[in-house]
N, C-alpha and C. Protein backbone atom coordinates (compact mmCIF):
# COMPACT_ATOMS: atom_id res chain seq x y z
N UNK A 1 -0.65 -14.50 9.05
CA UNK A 1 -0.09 -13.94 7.85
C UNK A 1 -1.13 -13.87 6.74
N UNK A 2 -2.06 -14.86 6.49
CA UNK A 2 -2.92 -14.92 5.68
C UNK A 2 -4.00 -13.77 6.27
N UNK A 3 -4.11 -13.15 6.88
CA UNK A 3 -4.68 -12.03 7.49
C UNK A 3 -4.45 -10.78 6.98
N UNK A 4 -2.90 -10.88 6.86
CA UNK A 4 -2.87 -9.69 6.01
C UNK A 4 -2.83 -9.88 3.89
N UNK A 5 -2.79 -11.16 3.91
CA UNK A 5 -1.96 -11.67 2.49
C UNK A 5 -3.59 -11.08 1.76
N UNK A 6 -4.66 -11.53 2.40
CA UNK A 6 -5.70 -11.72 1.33
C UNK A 6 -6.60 -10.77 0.95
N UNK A 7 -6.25 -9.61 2.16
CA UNK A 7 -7.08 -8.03 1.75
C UNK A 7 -5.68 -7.69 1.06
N UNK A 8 -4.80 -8.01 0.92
CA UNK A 8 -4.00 -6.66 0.05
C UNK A 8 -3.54 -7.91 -1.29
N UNK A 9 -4.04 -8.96 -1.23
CA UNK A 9 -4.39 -9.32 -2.81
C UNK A 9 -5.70 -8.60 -3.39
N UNK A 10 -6.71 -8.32 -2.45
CA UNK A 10 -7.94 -7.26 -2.95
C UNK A 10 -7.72 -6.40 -3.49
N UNK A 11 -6.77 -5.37 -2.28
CA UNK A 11 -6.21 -4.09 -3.11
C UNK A 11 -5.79 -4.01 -4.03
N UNK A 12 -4.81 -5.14 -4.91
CA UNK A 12 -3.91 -4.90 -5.86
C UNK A 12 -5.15 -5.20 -7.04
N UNK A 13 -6.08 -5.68 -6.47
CA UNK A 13 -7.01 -5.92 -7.83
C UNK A 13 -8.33 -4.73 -7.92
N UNK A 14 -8.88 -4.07 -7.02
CA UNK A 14 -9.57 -3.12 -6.89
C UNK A 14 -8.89 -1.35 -7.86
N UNK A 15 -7.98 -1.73 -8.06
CA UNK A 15 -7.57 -0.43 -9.08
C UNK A 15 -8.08 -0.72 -10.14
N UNK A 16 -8.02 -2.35 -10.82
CA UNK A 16 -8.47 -2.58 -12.27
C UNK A 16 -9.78 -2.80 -12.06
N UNK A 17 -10.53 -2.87 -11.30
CA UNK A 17 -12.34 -2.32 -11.07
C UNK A 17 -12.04 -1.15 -11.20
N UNK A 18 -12.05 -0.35 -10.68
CA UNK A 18 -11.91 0.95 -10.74
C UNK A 18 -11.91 1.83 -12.26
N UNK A 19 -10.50 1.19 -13.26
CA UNK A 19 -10.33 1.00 -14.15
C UNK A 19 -11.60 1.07 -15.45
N UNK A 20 -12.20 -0.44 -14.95
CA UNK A 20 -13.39 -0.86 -15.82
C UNK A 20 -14.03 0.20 -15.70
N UNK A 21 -14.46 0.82 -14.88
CA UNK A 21 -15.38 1.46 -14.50
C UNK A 21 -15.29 2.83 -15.15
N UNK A 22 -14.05 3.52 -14.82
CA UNK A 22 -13.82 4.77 -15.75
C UNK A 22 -14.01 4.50 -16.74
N UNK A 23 -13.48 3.11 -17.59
CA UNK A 23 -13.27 3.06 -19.26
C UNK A 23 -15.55 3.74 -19.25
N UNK A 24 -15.90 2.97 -18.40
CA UNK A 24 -17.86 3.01 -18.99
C UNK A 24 -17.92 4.50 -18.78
N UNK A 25 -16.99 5.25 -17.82
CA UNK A 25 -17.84 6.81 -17.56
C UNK A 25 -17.52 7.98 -18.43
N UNK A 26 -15.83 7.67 -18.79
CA UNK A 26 -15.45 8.76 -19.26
C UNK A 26 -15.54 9.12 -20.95
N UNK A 27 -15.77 9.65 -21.47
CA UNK A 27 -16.02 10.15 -22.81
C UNK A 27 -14.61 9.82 -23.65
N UNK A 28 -13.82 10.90 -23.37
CA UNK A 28 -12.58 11.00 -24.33
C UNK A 28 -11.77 9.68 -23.58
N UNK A 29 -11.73 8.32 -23.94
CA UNK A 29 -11.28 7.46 -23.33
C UNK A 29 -9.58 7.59 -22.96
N UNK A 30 -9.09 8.13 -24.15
CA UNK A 30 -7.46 8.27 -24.20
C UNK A 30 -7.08 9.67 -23.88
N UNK A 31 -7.90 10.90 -24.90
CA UNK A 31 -7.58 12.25 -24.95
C UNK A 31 -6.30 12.94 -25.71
N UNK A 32 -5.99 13.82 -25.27
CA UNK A 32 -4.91 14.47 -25.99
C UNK A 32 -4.02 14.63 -24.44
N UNK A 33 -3.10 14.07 -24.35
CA UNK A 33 -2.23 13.65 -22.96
C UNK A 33 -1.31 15.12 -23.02
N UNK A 34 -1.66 15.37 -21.44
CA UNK A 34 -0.76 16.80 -21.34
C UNK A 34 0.09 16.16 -20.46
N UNK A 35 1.34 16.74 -21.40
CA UNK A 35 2.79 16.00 -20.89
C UNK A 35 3.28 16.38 -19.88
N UNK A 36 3.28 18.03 -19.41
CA UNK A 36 2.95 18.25 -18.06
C UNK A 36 2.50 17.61 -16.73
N UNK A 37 0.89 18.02 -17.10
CA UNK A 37 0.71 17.26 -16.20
C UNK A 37 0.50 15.54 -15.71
N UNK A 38 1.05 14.94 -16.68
CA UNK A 38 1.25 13.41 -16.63
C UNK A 38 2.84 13.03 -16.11
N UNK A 39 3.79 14.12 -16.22
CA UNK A 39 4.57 13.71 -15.64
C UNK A 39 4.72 14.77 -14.01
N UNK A 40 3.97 15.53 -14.11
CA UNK A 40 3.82 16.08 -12.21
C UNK A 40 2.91 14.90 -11.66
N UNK A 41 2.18 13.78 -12.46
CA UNK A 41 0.98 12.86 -11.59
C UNK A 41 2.61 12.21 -11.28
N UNK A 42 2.83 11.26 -12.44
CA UNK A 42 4.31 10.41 -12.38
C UNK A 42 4.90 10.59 -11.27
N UNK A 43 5.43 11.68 -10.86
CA UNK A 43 6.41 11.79 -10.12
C UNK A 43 5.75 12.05 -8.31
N UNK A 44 4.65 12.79 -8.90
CA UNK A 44 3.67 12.58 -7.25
C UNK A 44 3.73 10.91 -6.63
N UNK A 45 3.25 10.37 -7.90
CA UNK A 45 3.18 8.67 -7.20
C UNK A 45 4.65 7.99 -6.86
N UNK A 46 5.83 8.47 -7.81
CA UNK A 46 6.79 8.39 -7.35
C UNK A 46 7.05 8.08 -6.11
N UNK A 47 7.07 10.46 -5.55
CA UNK A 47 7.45 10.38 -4.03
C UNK A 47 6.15 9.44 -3.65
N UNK A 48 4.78 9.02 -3.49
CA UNK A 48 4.24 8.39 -2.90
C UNK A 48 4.47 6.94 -2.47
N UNK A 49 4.90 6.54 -3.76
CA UNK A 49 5.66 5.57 -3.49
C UNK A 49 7.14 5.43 -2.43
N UNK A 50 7.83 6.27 -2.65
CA UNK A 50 9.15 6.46 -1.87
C UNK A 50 8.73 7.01 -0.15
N UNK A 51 7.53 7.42 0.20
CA UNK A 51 6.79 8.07 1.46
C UNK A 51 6.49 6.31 2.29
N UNK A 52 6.10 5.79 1.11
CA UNK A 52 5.36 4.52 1.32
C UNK A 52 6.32 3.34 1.79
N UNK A 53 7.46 3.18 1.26
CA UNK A 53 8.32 2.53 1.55
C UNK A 53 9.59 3.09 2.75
N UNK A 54 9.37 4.34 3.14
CA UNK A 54 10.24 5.01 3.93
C UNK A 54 8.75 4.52 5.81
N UNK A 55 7.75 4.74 5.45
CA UNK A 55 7.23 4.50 6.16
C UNK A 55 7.34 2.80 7.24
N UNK A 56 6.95 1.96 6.04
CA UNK A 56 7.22 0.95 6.06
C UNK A 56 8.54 0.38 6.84
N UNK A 57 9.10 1.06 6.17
CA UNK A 57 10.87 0.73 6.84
C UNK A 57 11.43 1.33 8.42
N UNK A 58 10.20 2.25 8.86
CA UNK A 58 10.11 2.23 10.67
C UNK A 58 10.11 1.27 11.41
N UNK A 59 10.84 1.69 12.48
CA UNK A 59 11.05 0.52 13.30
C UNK A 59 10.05 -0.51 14.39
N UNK A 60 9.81 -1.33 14.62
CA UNK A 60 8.82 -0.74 15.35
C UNK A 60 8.74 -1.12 16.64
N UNK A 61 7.31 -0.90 17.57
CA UNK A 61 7.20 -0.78 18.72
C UNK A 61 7.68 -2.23 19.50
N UNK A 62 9.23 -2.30 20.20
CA UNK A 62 8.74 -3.78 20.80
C UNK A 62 8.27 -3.81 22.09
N UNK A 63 7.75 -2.97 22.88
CA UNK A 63 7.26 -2.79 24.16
C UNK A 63 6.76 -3.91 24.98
N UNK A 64 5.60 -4.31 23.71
CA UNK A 64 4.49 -5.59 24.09
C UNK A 64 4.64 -5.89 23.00
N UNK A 65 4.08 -7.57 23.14
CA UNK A 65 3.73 -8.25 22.17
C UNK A 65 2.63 -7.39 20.78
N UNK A 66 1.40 -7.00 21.98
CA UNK A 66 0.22 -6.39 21.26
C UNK A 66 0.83 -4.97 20.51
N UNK A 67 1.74 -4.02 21.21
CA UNK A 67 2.41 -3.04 20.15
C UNK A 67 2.88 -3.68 18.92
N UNK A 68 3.76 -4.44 19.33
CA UNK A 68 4.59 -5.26 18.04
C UNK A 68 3.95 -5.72 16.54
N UNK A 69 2.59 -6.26 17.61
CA UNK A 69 1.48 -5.89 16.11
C UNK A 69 0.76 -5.04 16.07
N UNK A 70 0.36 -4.14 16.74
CA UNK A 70 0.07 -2.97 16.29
C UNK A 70 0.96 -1.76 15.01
N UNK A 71 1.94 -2.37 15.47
CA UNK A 71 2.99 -0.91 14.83
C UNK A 71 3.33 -1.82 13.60
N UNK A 72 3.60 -3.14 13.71
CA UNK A 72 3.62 -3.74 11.76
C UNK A 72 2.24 -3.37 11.38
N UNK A 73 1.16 -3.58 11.70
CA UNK A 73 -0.19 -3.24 10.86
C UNK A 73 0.08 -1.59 10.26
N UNK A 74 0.29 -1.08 11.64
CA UNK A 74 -0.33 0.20 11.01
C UNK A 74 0.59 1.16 10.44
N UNK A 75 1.95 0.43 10.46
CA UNK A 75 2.95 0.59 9.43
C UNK A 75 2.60 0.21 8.15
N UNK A 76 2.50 -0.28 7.95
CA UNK A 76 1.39 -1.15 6.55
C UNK A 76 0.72 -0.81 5.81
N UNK A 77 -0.63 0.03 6.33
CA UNK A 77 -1.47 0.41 5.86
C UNK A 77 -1.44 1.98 5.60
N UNK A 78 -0.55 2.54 6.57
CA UNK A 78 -0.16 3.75 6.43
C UNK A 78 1.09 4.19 4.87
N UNK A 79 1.69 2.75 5.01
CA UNK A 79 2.36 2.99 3.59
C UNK A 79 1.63 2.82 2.59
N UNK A 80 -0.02 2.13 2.76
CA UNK A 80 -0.44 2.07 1.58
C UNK A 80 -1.71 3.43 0.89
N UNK A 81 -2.00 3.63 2.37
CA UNK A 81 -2.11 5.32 2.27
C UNK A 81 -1.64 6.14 1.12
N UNK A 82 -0.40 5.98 1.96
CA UNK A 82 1.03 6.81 0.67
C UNK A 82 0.84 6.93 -0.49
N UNK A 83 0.53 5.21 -0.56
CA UNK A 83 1.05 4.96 -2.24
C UNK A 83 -0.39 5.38 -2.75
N UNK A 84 -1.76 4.97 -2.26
CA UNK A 84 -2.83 4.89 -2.99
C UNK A 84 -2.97 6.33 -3.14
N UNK A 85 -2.78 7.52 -2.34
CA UNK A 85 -3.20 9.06 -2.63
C UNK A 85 -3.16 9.42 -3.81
N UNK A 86 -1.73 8.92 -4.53
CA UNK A 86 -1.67 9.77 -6.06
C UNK A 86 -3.16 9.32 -7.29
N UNK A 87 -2.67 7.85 -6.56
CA UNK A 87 -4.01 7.20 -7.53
C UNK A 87 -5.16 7.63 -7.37
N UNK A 88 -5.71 8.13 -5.96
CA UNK A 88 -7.17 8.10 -5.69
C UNK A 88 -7.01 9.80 -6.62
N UNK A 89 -6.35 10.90 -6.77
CA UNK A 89 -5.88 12.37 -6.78
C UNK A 89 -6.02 12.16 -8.85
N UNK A 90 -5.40 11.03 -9.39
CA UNK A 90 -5.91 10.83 -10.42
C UNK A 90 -6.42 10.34 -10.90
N UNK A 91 -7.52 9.38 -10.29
CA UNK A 91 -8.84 8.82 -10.35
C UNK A 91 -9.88 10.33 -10.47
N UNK A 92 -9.76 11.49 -9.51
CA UNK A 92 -10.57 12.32 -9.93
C UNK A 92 -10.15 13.19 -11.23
N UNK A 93 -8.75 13.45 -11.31
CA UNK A 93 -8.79 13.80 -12.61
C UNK A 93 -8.60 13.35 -13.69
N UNK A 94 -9.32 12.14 -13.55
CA UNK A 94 -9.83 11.69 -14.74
C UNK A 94 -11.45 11.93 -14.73
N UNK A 95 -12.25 11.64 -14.34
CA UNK A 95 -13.03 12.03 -14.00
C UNK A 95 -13.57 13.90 -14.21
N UNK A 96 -12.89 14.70 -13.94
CA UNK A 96 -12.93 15.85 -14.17
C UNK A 96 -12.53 16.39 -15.34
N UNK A 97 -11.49 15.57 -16.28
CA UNK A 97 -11.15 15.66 -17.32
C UNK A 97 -11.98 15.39 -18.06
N UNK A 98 -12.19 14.14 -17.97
CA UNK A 98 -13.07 12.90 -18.90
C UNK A 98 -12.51 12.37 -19.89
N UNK A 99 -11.08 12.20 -19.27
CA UNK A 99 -10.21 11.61 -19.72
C UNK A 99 -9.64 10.14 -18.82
N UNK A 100 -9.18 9.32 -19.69
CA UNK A 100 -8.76 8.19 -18.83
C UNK A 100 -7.09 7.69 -18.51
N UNK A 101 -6.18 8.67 -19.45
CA UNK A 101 -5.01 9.07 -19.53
C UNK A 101 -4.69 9.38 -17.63
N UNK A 102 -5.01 10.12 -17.51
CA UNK A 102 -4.37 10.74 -15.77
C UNK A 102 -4.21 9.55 -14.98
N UNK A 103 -5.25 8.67 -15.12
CA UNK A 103 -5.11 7.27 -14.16
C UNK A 103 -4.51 6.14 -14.46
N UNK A 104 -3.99 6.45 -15.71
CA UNK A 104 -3.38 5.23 -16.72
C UNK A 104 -1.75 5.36 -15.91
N UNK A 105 -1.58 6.41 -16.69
CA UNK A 105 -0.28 7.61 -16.12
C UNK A 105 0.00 6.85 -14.59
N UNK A 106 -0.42 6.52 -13.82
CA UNK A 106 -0.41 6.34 -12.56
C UNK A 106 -0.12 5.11 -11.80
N UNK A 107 -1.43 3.94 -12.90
CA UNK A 107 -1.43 2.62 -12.05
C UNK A 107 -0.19 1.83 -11.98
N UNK A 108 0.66 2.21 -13.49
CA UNK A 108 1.72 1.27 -12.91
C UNK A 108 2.47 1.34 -11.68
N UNK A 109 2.78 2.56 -11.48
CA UNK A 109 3.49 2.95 -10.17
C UNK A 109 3.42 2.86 -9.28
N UNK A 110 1.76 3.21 -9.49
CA UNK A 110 1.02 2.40 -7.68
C UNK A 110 1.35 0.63 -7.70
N UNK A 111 0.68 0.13 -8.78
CA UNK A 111 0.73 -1.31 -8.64
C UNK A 111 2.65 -1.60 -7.76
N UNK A 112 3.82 -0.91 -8.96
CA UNK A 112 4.81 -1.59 -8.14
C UNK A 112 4.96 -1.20 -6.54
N UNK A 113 4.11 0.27 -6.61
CA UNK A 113 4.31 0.82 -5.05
C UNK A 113 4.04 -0.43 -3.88
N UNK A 114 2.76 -1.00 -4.40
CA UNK A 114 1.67 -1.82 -3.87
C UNK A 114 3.13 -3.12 -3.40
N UNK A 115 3.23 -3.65 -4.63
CA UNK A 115 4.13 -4.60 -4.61
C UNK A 115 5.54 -4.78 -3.93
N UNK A 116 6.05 -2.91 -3.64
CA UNK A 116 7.60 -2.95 -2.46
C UNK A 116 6.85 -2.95 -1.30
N UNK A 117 5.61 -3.10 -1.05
CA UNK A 117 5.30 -3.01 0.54
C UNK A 117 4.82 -4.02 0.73
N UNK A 118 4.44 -4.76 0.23
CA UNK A 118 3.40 -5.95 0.26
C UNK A 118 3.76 -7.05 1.69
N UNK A 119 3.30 -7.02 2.32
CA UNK A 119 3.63 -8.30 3.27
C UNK A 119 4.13 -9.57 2.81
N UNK A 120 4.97 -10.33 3.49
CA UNK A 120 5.67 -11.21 3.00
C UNK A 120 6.43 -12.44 4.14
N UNK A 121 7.00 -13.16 3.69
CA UNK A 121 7.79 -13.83 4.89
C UNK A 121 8.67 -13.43 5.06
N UNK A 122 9.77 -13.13 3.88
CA UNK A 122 10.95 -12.29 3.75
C UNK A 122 10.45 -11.02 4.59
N UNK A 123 9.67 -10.66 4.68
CA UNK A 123 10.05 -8.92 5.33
C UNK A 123 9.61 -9.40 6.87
N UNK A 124 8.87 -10.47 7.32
CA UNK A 124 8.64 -10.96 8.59
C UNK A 124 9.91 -11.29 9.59
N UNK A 125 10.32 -11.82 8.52
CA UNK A 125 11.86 -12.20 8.95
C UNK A 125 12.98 -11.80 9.19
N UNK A 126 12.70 -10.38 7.81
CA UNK A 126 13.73 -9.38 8.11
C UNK A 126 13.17 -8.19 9.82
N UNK A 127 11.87 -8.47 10.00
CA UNK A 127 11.31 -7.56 11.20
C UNK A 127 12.08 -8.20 12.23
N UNK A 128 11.55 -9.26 12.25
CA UNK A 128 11.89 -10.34 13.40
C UNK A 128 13.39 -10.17 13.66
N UNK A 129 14.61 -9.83 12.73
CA UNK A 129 15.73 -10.04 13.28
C UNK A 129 16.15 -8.87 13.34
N UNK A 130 14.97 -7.67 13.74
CA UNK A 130 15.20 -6.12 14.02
C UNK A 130 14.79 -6.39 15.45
N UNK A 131 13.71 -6.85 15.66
CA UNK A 131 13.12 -7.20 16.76
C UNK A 131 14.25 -7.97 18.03
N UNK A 132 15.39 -9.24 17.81
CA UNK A 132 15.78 -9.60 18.03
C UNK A 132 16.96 -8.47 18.27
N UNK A 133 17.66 -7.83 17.75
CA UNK A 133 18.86 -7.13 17.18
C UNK A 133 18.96 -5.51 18.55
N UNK A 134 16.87 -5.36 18.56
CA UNK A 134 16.48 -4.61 19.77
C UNK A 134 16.75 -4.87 21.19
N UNK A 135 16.79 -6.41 20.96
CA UNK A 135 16.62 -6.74 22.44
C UNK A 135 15.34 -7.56 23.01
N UNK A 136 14.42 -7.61 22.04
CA UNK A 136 13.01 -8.36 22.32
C UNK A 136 12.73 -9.29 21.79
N UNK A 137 12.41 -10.01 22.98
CA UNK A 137 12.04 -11.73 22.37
C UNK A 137 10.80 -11.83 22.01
N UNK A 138 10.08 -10.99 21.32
CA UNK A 138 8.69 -11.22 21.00
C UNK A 138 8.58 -11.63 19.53
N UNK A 139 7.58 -12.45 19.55
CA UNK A 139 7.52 -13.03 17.85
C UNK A 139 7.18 -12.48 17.24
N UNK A 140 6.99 -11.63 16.11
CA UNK A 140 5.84 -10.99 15.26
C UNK A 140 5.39 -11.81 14.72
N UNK A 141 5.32 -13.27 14.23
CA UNK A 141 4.55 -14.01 13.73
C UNK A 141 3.73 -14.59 14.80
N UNK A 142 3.77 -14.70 16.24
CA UNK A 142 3.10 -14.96 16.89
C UNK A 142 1.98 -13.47 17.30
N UNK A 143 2.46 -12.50 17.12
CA UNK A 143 1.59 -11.12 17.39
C UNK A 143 1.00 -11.08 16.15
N UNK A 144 1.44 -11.55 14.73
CA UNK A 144 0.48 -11.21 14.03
C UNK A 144 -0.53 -12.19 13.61
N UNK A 145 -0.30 -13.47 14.59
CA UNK A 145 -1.55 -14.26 14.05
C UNK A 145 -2.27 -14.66 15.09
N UNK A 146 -1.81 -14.47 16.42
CA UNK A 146 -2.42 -14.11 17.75
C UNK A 146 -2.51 -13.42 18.45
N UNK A 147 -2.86 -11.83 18.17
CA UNK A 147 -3.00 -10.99 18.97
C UNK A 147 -3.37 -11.02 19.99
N UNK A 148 -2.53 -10.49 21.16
CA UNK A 148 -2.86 -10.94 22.50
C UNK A 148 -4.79 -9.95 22.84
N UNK A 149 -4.72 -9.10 21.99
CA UNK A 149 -5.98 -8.49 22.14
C UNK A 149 -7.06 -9.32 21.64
N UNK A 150 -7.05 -10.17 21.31
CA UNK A 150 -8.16 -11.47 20.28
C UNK A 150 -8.14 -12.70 20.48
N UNK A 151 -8.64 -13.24 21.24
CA UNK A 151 -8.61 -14.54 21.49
C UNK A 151 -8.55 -15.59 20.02
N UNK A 152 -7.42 -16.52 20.00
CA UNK A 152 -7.27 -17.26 19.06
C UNK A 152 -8.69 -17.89 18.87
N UNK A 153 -9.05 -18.32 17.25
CA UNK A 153 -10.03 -18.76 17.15
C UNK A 153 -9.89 -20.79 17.34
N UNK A 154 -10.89 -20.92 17.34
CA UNK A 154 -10.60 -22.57 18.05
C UNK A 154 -9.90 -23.68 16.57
């Protein structure tokens, strides 16, 4: 579990690098905010968000153990896909603007996006008694911290 816990504590902090970083590049730091297009970003991250959590909420593979974690990972990361597109889409237009408004507009949404998908015990648990409910006795806490493809470390 700590496998997945400690790269997507990264992620949630790599937007506010990101952040810093525009505040040093862009000129018009705030700008004159077009209400337009700040609420077509809004609502992009929205559905991204709602793509992200619809993803997430697939069922997944209980075939094998090794599917079982395959299909939570890449359920996972595929929702975070989702969510990060709007951000990375107004990361450049800010950038192209030279404005820092477009990405402002954005992070909160991603951040909570970040936060309905986030790995957890609660959602392990809620897998596990999908998993069970299927018909398969396979652990996902045992697939996700011993992949039968990886030899446990000693």
């Amino acid at each position: 579990m700590l496998r997945l816990r400690l790269p997507f504590a990264w992620l949630l902090v790599a937007p506010f690098v990101v952040l810093v970083a525009l505040f040093f590049t862009v000129d018009g730091v705030l700008g004159k905010v077009d209400v337009s297009l700040a609420a077509g970003a809004a609502a992009i991250a929205l559905g991204g968000v709602f793509v992200g959590r619809a993803v997430r909420g697939w069922p997944l593979d209980n075939s094998t153990p090794q599917r079982v974690g395959e299909s939570y990972q890449s359920r996972l990361w595929n929702a975070y896909a989702a969510i990060q597109l709007p951000l990375l889409l107004c990361f450049m237009a800010s950038l192209l603007r030279d404005e820092l408004w477009p990405y402002l507009t954005v992070l909160p949404i991603h951040l909570v996006g970040l936060a309905s998908i986030a790995p957890g015990l609660a959602d392990i648990a809620r897998r596990q008694e999908e998993l069970r409910r299927a018909g398969s006795t396979v652990s996902l806490a045992d697939a996700l911290q011993f992949p039968p493809w990886r030899s446990p470390s000693p």
